[in-house]
Protein backbone atom coordinates (compact mmCIF):
# COMPACT_ATOMS: atom_id res chain seq x y z
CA UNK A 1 -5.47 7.46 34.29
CA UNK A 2 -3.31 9.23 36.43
CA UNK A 3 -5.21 11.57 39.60
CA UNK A 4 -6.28 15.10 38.43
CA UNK A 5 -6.43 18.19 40.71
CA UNK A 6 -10.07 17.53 41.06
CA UNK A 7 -9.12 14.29 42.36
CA UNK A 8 -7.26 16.27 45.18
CA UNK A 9 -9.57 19.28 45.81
CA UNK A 10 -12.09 16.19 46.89
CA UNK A 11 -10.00 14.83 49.07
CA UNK A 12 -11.12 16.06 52.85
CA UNK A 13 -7.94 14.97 54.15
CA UNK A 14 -5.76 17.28 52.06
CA UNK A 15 -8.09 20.96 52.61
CA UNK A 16 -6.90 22.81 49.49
CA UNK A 17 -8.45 25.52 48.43
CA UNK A 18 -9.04 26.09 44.94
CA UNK A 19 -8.12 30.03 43.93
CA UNK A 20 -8.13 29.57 40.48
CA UNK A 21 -9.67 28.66 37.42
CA UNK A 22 -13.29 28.18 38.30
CA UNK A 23 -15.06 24.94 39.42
CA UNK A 24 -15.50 23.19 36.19
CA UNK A 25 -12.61 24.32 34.34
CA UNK A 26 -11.34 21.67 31.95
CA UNK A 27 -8.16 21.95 33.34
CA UNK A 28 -8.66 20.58 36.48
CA UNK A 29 -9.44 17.40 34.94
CA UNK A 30 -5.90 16.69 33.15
CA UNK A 31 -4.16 14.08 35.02
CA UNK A 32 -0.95 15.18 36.87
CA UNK A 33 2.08 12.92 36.48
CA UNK A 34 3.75 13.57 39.75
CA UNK A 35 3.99 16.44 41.91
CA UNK A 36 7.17 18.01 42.77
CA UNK A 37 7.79 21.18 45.88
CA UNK A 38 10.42 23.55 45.33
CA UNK A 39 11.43 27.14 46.58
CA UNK A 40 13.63 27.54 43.74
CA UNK A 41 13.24 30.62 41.68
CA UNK A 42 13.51 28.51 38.75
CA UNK A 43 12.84 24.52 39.28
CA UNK A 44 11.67 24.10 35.69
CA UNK A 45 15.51 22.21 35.25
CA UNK A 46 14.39 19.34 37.34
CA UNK A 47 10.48 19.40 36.92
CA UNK A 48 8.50 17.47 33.91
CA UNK A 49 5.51 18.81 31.86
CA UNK A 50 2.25 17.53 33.43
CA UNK A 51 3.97 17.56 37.25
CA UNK A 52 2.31 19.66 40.30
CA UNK A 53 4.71 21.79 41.69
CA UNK A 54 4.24 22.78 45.22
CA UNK A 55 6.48 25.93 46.92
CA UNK A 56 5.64 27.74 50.29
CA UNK A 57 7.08 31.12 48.69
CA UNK A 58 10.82 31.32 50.29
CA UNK A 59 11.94 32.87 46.71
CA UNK A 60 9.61 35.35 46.83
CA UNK A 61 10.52 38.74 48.76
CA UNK A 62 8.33 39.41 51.84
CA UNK A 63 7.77 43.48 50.55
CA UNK A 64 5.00 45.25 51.64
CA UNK A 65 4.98 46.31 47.97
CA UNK A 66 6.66 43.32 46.22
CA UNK A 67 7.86 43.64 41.82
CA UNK A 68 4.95 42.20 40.05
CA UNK A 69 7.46 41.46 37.58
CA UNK A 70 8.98 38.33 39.49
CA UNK A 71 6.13 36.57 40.35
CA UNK A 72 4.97 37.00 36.60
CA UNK A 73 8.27 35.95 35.39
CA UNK A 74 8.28 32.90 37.84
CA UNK A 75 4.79 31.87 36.43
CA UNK A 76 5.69 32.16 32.73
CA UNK A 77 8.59 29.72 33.35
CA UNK A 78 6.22 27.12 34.88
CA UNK A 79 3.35 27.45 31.60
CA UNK A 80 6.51 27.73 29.79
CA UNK A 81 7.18 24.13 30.93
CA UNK A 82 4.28 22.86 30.76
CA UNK A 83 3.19 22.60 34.88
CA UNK A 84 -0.16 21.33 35.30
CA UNK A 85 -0.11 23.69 39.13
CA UNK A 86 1.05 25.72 41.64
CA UNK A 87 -0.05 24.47 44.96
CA UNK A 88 1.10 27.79 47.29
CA UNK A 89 1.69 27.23 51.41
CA UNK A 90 0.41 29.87 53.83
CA UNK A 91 1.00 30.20 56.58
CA UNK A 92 4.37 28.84 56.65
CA UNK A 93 6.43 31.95 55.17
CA UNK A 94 3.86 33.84 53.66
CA UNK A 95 0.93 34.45 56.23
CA UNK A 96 -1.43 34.73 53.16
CA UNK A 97 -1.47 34.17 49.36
CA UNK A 98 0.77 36.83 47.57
CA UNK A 99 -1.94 38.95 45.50
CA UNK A 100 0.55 39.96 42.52
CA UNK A 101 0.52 35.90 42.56
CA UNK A 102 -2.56 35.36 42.00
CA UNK A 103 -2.47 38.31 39.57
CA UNK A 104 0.10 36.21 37.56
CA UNK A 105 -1.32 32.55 37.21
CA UNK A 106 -4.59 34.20 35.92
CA UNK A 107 -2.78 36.04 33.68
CA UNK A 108 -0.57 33.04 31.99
CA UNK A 109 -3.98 30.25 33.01
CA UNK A 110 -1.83 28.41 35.47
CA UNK A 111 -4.42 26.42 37.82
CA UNK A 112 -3.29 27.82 41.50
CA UNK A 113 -4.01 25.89 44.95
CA UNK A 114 -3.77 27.66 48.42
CA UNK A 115 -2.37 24.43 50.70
CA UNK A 116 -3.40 25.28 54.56
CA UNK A 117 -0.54 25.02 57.19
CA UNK A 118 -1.81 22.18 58.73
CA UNK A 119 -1.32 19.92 55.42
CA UNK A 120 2.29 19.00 54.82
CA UNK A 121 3.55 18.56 51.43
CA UNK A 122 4.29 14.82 51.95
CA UNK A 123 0.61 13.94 52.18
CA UNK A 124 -0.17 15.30 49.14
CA UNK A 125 2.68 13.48 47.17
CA UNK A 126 1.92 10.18 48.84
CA UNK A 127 -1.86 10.71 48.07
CA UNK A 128 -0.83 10.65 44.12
CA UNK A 129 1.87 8.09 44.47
CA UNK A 130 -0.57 5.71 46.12
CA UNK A 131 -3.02 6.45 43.35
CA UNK A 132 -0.42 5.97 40.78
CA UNK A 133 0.73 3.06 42.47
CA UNK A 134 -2.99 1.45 42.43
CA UNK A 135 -3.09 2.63 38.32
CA UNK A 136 -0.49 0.40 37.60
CA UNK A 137 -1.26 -2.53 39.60
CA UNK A 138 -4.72 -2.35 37.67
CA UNK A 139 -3.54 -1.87 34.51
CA UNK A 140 -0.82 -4.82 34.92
CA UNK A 141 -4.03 -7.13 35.86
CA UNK A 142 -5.40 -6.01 32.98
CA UNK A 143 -2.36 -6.83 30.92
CA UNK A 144 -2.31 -10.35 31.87
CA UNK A 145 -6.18 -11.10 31.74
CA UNK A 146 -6.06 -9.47 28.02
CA UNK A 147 -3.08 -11.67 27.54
CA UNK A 148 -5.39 -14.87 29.28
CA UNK A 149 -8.19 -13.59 26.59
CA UNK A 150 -5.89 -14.15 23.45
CA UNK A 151 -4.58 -17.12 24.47
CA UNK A 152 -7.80 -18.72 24.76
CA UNK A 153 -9.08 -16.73 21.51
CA UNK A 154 -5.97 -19.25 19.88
CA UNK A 155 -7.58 -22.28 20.82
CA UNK A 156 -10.63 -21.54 19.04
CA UNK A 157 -10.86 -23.15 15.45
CA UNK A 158 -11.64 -19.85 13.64
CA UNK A 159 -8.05 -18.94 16.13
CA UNK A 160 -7.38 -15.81 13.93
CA UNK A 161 -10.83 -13.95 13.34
CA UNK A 162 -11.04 -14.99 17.12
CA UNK A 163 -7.67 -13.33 18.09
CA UNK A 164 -8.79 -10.02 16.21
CA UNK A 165 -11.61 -10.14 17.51
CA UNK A 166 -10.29 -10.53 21.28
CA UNK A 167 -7.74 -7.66 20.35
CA UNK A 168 -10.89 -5.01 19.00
CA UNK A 169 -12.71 -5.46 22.73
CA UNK A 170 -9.62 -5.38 24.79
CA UNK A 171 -8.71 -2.00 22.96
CA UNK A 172 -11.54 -0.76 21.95
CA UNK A 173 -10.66 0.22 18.59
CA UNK A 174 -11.10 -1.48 15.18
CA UNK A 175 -7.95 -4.12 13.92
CA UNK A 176 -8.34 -4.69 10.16
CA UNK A 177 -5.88 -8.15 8.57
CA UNK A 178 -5.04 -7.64 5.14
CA UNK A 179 -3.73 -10.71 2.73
CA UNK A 180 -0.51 -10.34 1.15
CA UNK A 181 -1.48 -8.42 -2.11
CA UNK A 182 -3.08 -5.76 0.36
CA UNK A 183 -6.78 -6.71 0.71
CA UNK A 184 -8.60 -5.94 3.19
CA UNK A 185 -9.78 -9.61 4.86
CA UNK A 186 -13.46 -9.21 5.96
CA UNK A 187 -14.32 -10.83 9.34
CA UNK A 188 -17.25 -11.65 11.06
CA UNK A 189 -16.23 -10.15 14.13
CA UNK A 190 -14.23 -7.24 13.52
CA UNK A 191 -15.24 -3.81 13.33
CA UNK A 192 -15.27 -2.31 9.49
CA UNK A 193 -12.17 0.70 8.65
CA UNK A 194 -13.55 3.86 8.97
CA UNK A 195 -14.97 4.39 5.35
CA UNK A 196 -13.30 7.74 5.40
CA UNK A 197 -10.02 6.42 5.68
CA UNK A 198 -10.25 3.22 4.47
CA UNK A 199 -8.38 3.52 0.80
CA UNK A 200 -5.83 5.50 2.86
CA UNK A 201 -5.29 2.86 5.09
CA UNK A 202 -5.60 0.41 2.25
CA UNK A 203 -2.69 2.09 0.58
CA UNK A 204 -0.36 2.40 3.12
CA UNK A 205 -0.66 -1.32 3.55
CA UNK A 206 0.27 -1.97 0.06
CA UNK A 207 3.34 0.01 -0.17
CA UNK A 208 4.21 -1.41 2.70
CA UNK A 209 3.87 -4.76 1.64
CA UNK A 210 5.78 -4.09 -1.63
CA UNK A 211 8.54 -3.16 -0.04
CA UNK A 212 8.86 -7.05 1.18
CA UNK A 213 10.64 -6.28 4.80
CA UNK A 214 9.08 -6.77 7.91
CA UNK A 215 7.83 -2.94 9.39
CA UNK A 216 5.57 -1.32 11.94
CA UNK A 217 4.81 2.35 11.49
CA UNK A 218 2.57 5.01 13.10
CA UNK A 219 0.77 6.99 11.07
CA UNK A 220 -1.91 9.96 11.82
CA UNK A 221 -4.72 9.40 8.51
CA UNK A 222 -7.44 11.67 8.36
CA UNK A 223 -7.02 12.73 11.92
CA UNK A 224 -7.21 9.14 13.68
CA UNK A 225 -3.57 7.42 14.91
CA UNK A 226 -3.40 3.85 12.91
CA UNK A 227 -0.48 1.86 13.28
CA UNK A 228 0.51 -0.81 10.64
CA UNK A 229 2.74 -3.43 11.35
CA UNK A 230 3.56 -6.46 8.44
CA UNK A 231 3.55 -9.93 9.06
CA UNK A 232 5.47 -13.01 8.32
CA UNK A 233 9.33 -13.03 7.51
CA UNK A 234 11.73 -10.79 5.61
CA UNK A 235 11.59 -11.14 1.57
CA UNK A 236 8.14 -13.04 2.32
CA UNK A 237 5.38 -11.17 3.78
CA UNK A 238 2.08 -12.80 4.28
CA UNK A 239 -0.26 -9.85 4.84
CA UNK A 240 -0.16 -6.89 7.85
CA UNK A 241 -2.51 -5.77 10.40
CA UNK A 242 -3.90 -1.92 10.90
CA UNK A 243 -5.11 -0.89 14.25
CA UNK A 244 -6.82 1.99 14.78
CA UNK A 245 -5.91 3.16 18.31
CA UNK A 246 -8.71 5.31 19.95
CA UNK A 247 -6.31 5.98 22.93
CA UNK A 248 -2.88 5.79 22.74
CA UNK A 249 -0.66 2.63 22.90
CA UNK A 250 0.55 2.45 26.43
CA UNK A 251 3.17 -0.21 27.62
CA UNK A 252 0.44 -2.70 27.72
CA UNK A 253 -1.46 -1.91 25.15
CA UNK A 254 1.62 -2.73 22.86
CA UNK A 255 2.19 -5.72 24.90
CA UNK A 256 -1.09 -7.34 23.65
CA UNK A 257 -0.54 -5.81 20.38
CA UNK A 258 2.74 -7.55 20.02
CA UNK A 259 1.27 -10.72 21.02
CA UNK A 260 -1.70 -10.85 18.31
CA UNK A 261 1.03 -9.95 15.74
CA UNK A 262 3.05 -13.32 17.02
CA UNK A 263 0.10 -15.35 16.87
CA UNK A 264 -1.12 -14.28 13.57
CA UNK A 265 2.11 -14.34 11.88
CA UNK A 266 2.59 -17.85 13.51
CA UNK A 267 -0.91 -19.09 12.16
CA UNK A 268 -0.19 -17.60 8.47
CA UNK A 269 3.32 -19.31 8.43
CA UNK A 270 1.80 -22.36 8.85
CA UNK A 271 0.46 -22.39 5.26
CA UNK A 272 3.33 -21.75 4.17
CA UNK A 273 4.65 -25.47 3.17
CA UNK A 274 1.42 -26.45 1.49
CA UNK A 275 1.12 -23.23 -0.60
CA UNK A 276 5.04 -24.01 -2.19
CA UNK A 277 3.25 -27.40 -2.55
CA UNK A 278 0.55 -26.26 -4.33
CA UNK A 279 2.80 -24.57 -6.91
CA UNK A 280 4.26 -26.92 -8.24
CA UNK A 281 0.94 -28.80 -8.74
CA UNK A 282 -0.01 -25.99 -10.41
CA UNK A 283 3.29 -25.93 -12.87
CA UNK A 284 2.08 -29.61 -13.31
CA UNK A 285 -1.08 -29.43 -14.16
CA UNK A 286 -0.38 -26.31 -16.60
CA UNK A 287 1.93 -28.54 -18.30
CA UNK A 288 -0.56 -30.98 -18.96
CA UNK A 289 -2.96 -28.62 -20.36
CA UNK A 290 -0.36 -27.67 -22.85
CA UNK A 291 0.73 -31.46 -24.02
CA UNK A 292 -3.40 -31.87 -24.85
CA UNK A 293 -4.10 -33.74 -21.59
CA UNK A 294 -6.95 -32.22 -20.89
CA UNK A 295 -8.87 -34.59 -18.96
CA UNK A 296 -6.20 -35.48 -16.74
CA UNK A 297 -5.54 -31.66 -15.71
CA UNK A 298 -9.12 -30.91 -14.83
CA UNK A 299 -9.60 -34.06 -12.58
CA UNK A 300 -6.62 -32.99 -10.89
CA UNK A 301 -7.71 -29.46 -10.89
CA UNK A 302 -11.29 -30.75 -9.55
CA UNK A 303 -10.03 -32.69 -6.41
CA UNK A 304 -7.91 -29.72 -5.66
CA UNK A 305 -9.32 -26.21 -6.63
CA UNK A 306 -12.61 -27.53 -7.28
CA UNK A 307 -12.32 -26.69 -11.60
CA UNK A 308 -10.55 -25.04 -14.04
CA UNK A 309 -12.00 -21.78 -15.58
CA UNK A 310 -14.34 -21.45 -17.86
CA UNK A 311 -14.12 -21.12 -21.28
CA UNK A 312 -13.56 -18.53 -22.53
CA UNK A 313 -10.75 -17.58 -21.09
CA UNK A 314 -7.98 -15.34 -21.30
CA UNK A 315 -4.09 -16.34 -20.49
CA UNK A 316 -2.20 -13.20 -19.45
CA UNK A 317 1.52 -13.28 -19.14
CA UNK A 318 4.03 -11.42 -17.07
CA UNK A 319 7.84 -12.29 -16.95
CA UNK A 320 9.00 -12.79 -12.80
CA UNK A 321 12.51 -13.80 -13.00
CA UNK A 322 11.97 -13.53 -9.22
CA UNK A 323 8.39 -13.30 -8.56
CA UNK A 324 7.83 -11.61 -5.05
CA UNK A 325 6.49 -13.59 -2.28
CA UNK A 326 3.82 -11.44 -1.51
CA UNK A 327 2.43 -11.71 -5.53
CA UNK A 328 2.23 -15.60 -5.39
CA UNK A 329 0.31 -15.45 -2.10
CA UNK A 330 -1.88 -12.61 -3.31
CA UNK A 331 -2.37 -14.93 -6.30
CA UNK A 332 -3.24 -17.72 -4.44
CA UNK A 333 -5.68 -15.88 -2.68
CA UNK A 334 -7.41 -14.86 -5.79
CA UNK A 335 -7.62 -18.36 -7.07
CA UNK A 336 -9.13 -19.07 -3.92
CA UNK A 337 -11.93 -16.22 -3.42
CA UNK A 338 -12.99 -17.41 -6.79
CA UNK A 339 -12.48 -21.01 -6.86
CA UNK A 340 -11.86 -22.54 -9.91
CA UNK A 341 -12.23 -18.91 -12.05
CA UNK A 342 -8.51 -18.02 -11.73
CA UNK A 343 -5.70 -20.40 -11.85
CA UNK A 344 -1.94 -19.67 -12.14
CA UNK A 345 1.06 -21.46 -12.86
CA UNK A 346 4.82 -20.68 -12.88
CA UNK A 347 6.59 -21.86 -16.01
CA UNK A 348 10.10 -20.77 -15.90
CA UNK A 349 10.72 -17.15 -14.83
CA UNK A 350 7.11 -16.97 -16.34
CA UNK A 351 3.77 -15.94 -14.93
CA UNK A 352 0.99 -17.39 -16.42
CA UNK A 353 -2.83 -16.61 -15.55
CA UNK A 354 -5.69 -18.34 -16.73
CA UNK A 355 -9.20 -16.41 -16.06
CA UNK A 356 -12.31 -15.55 -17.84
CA UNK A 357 -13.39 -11.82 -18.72
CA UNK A 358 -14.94 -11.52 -15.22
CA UNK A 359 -12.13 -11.55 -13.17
CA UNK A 360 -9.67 -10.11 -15.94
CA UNK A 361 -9.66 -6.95 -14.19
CA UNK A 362 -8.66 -7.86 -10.57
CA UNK A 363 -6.02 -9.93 -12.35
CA UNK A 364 -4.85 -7.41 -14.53
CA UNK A 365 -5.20 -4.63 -10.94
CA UNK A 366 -2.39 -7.47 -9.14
CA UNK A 367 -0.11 -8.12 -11.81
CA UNK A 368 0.29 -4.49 -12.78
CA UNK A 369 1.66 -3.39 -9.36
CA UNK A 370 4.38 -5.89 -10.25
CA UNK A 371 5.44 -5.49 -13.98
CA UNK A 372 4.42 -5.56 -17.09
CA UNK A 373 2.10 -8.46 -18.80
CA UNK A 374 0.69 -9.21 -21.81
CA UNK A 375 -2.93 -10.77 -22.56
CA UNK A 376 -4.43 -13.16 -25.13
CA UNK A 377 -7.36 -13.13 -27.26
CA UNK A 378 -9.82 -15.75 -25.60
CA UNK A 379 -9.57 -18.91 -26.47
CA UNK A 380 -11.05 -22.43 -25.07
CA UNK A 381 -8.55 -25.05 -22.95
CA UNK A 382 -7.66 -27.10 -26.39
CA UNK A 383 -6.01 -23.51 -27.37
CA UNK A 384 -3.93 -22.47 -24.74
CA UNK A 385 -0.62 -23.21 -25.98
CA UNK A 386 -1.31 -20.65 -29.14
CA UNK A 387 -3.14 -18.53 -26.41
CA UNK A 388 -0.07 -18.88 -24.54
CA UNK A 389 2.01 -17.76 -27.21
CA UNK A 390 -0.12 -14.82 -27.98
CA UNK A 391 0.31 -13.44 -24.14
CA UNK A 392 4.17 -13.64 -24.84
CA UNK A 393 4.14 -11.95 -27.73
CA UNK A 394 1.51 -8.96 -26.23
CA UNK A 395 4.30 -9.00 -23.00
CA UNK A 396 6.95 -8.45 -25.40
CA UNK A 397 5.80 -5.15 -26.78
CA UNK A 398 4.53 -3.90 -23.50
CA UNK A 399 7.90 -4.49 -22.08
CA UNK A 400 9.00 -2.45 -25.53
CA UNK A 401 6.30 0.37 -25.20
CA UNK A 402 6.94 0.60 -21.31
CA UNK A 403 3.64 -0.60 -20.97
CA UNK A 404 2.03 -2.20 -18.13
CA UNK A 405 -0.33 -4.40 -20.43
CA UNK A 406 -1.01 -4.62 -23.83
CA UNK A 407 -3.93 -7.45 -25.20
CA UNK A 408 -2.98 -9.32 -28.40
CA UNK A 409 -5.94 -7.81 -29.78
CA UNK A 410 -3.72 -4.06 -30.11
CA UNK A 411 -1.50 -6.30 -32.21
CA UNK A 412 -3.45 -7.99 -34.53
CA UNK A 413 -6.01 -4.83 -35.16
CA UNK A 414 -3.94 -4.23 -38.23
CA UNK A 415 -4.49 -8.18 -39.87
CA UNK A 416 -1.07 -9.88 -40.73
CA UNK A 417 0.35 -6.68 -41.77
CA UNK A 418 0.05 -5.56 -37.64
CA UNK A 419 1.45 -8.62 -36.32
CA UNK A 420 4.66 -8.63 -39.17
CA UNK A 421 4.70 -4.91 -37.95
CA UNK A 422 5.46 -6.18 -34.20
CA UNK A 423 8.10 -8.73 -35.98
CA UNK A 424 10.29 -5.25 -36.47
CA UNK A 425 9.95 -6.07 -40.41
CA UNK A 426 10.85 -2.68 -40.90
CA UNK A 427 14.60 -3.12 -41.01
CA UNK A 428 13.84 -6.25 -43.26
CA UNK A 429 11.74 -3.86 -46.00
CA UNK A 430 14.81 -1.73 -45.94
CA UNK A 431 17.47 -4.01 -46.78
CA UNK A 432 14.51 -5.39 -49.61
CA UNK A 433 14.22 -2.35 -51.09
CA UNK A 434 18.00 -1.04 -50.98
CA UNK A 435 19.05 -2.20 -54.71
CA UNK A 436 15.46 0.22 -55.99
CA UNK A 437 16.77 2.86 -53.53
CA UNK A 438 20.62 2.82 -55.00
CA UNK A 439 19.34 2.84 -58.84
CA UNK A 440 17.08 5.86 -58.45
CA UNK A 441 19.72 7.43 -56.38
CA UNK A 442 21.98 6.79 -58.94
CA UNK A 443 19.80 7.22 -62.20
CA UNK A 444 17.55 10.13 -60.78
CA UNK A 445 14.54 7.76 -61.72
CA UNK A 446 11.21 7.26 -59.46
CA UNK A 447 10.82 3.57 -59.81
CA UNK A 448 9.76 3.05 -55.96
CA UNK A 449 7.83 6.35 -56.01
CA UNK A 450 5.76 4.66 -59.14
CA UNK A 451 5.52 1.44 -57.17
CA UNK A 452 4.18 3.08 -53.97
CA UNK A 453 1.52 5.28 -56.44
CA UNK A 454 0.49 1.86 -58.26
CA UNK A 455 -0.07 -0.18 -54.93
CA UNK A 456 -2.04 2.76 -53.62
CA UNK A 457 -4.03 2.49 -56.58
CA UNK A 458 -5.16 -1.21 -56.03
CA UNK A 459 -2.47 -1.96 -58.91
CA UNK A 460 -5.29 -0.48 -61.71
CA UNK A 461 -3.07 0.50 -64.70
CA UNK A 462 -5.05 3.54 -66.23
CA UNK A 463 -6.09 4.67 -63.12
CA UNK A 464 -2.53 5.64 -61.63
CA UNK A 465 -1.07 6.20 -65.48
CA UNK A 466 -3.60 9.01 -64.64
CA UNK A 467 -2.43 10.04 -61.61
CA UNK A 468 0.85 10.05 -62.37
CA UNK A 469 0.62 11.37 -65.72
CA UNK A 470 2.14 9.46 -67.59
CA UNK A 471 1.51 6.73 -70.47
CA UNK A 472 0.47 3.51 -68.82
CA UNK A 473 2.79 1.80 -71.14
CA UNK A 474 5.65 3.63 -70.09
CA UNK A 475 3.85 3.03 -65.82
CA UNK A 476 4.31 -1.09 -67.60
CA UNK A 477 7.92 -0.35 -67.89
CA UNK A 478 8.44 1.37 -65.11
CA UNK A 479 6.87 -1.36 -62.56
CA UNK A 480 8.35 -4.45 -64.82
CA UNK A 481 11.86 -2.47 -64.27
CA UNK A 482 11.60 -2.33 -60.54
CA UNK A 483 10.95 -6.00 -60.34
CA UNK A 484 13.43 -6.93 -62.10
CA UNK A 485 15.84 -4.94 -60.10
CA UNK A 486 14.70 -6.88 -57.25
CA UNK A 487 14.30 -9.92 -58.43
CA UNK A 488 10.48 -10.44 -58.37
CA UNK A 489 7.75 -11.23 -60.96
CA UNK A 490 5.00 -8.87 -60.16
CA UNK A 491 2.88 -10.58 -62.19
CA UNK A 492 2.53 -12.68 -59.96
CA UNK A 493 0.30 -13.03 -56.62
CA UNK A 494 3.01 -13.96 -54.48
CA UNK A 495 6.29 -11.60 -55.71
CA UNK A 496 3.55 -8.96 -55.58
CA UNK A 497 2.48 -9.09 -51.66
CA UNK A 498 6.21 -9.40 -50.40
CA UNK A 499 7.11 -5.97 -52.57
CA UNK A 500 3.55 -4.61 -51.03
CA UNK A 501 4.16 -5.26 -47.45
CA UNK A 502 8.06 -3.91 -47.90
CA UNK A 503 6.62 -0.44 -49.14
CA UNK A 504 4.22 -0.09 -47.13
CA UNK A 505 7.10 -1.15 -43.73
CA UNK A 506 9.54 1.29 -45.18
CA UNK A 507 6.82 4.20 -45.65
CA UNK A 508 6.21 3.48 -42.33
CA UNK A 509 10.01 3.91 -40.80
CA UNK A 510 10.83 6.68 -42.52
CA UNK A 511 7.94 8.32 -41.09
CA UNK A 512 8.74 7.71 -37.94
CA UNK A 513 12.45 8.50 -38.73
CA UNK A 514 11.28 11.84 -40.18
C-alpha cells in the first residue's frame, strides 16, 4: 500500500511534528497518493483526493490579528477535496504555526503537520515517491510469480481445480466455477460461497448465462464486491466464474484474473468437439430405442454412459427449434452427475429426456428456465415411442395453457372423455348437434334438453319421465325423434356414446362461452 503519514512522522530524517489529530488516530494510517506544495489560496484545481499538500503560508496575511474566516475557508476547500494533509512550514514565512490554523483543521478533521525549516519540501516528496516506487516494483514481482504459479497450476492433470485453486491463494478470496446451466461446480480445493450470498450469487450467474453473450460485471451482494465474468464464446457459453474480491482488483490483480479466465475457457472449449459428438450418438441411440432395438441401444449406451435409466421412467418433451448452447451442456452435465439416470436426445427441433422419478425434478428445474415441456406417464424402454407420444401431446397443451409443464396424467384424469377433450372435440359436438339445435329453434321443442336430462339419468326411462314430468312414452318419442334427426339409432351401444360424448362437449363450450 501506498506510505501513510505515520509512515512519515517515523521517519527521523524528515522531523515533522504532528499538531493534530492525536497519536493513534485512524487517519494517520490512510495511505497518501502523492503529496503536492502549493501557496495557492485555492490548489484544489490541480490536487487529487488522497494527496498531501504541503504550503509554507505565503497566501495567508501576516496580521497580528489575521480573519479566521480565510484560513477556515482555505481548510474547507481542502476536506472539500478530499486532502489526506496539510503539512505547514515555519519558519520560512510564518515564524510559527498560524493559531486560527490550527483552529480550522480541527474544526473540519484535517490531519495538520508543522514541517521544521531545516526540512525542504523535496525530501519529503522523494521519501513517498521512493516508497511508491518500491510498491510497484513489488507488486510487479508479484504479478509475474502469480502469473509463474498458474502456469504451472495448468500443467497439473486436475489443470482447472488446480488453476482455481492457485487463483483463491494468490488473492485471497474465494473463486467459485459454475457449469453452463448455472451450478455451482464443487472443488476440492476451493473455498465454499459465502452461504449468505450464495443463491444471490447463484442467480446472477444464471441470468447471466441465459443471456448467451460473453460478460464480466461487478456487483456489490450482501455487502461483499463479487465480480462475474462468463466463459467460452458468444451464442455458446460453457459456464462463468465468481470471485469474491476481499480487496479490490488492482492492475494486477485483474491481470491474473484475466489469465485464469483464458485458461479455463481454453480447457472447457476443448470438450467442445466430443460433446457435438456425443449428440448425435445420442439422436442414434434414441432412434434405436424407438425402432424396438433395445439391446443394441443399451450396449451402446453401456460402453458410453455406463446404462440407460431405469425403468420406470418418464420421457419429458420440450420443443427447441434452436436449443441454446448453454441447455445442451447443462444437459450433458446432468447425464453425467448421474450416470446412466438421465439421458437426452435431440430428435428434430425436439427435446427429449429420459429419467426416472428421482431426478424428474432437476430435469423438470433445467428445462423450465427454457420453455415449456410436457411429461409422460411412466412407462418401461419397450414403451417409449407411446411414452413419447404422450410427452408431445402434454407439451402441446402446456404450450396452449402457457404452461411451463403439464404431465399426461392432467390429461387423461378425465378417462377418454379428457383426452377427446384435449382433441378440441368441442367444435366437432357442435357441428353434431346443429340439425337438433335448428329444429328446436325452429319448432320451439326441447329435444336436446330431454336428451341431456335422459343421459344424466343413466338413460333410466321412468326415472327422468319423472323428472321431467312427463309420460315416459311421450320421453320414447321424444329421444327416438332426436335420433332420427341426427341420424343415429340410440338403441344402440355405439350411436348412443357418440350422441353422449357430443352433449356432454357442447355443455361444456357453452359454459365456457357463457
Amino acid at each position: 500500500m501506498p506510505p501513510s503519514l505515520n509512515v512519515l512522522l517515523r521517519s527521523r530524517a524528515l522531523k515533522l511534528r504532528l499538531v493534530m489529530p492525536e497519536a493513534g488516530s485512524a487517519q494517520l494510517d490512510e495511505p497518501i497518493t502523492w503529496v503536492h506544495s502549493s501557496d495557492l489560496a485555492d490548489p484544489t484545481p490541480f490536487l487529487d483526493a488522497g494527496q498531501l499538500l504541503l504550503t509554507d503560508g505565503t497566501q495567508f496575511p501576516m496580521d497580528t490579528k489575521p480573519n479566521g474566516s480565510t484560513y477556515d475557508e482555505y481548510v474547507g476547500r481542502l476536506v472539500g477535496h478530499g486532502i489526506a494533509g496539510l503539512g505547514f512550514a515555519t519558519q520560512v514565512i510564518h515564524g510559527t504555526l498560524p493559531p486560527a490554523l490550527e483552529e480550522a483543521c480541527r474544526k473540519h478533521g484535517l490531519p495538520l503537520l508543522e514541517v521544521p525549516d531545516r526540512t525542504p519540501f523535496i525530501a519529503i516528496i522523494r521519501m513517498v515517491a521512493d516508497y511508491l516506487a518500491k510498491e510497484e516494483h513489488a507488486r510487479a514481482e508479484w504479478s509475474l510469480q502469480a502469473q509463474r504459479a498458474i502456469s504451472r497450476a495448468a500443467l497439473r492433470p486436475d489443470g482447472l481445480t488446480s488453476i482455481l485453486g492457485e487463483l483463491e491463494r494468490q488473492l485471497h478470496s474465494w473463486v467459485a466455477l459454475y457449469d453452463a446451466a448455472g451450478n455451482y461446480v464443487r472443488m476440492a480445493r476451493n473455498r465454499p460461497v459465502p452461504s449468505d450470498i450464495a443463491g444471490e450469487v447463484t442467480a446472477k450467474v444464471r441470468n447471466a448465462l441465459d443471456l448467451g453473450t460473453r460478460s464480466a460485471s461487478h456487483l456489490l451482494i450482501g455487502g461483499q464486491s463479487v465480480t462475474l465474468q462468463t466463459l467460452g464464446r458468444k451464442g455458446s457459453l460453457r459456464g462463468a466464474l465468481a470471485l469474491g474480491a476481499i480487496e479490490p482488483l488492482d492492475p494486477a490483480r485483474t491481470d491474473i484474473v484475466n489469465s485464469v479466465i483464458g485458461l479455463a475457457s481454453l480447457t472447457l472449449e476443448q470438450t467442445r468437439t466430443l460433446d457435438t459428438a456425443r449428440r448425435h450418438l445420442r439422436a442414434g441411440v434414441f432412434e434405436q430405442l424407438l425402432a424396438g432395438s433395445t439391446d443394441v441401444a443399451a450396449r451402446t449406451a453401456r460402453q458410453v454412459w455406463g446404462q440407460l435409466p431405469r425403468e420406470p421412467l418418464l420421457v419429458t418433451a420440450s420443443r427447441q427449434e434452436n436449443p441454446a448452447p448453454n441447455l445442451l451442456e447443462a444437459l450433458e452435465l446432468l447425464a453425467d452427475d448421474y450416470r446412466g439416470a438421465v439421458f437426452y436426445a435431440l430428435r428434430g427441433d425436439l427435446l427429449v429426456v429420459m429419467a426416472g422419478r428421482q431426478h424428474q425434478d432437476k430435469v423438470l428445474e433445467l428445462l423450465q428456465r427454457h420453455g415449456a415441456c410436457g411429461v409422460s406417464a411412466e412407462t418401461a424402454i419397450a414403451g417409449l415411442s407411446g411414452a413419447l407420444e404422450e410427452a408431445t401431446r402434454a407439451l402441446r397443451r402446456a404450450a396452449e395453457l402457457g404452461r411451463t409443464a403439464i404431465e399426461f396424467s392432467e390429461l387423461s384424469d378425465g378417462g377418454m372423455l379428457g383426452l377427446l377433450r384435449e382433441e378440441k372435440a368441442g367444435p366437432v359436438a357442435r357441428g353434431l348437434l346443429q340439425p337438433l339445435i335448428a329444429h328446436d329453434a325452429a319448432e320451439q321443442a326441447e329435444l336436446l334438453a330431454t336428451v341431456r336430462e335422459w343421459f344424466a339419468n343413466d338413460c333410466v326411462w321412468d326415472k327422468t319421465a319423472r323428472r321431467l314430468g312427463v309420460h315416459r312414452h311421450t320421453l320414447r318419442n321424444r329421444v327416438d325423434a332426436a335420433g332420427r334427426i341426427l341420424g343415429l339409432n340410440l338403441d344402440g351401444m355405439r350411436d348412443r356414446l357418440e350422441l353422449f360424448a357430443a352433449v356432454q362437449f357442447l355443455e361444456e363450450t357453452q359454459l365456457r362461452e357463457g
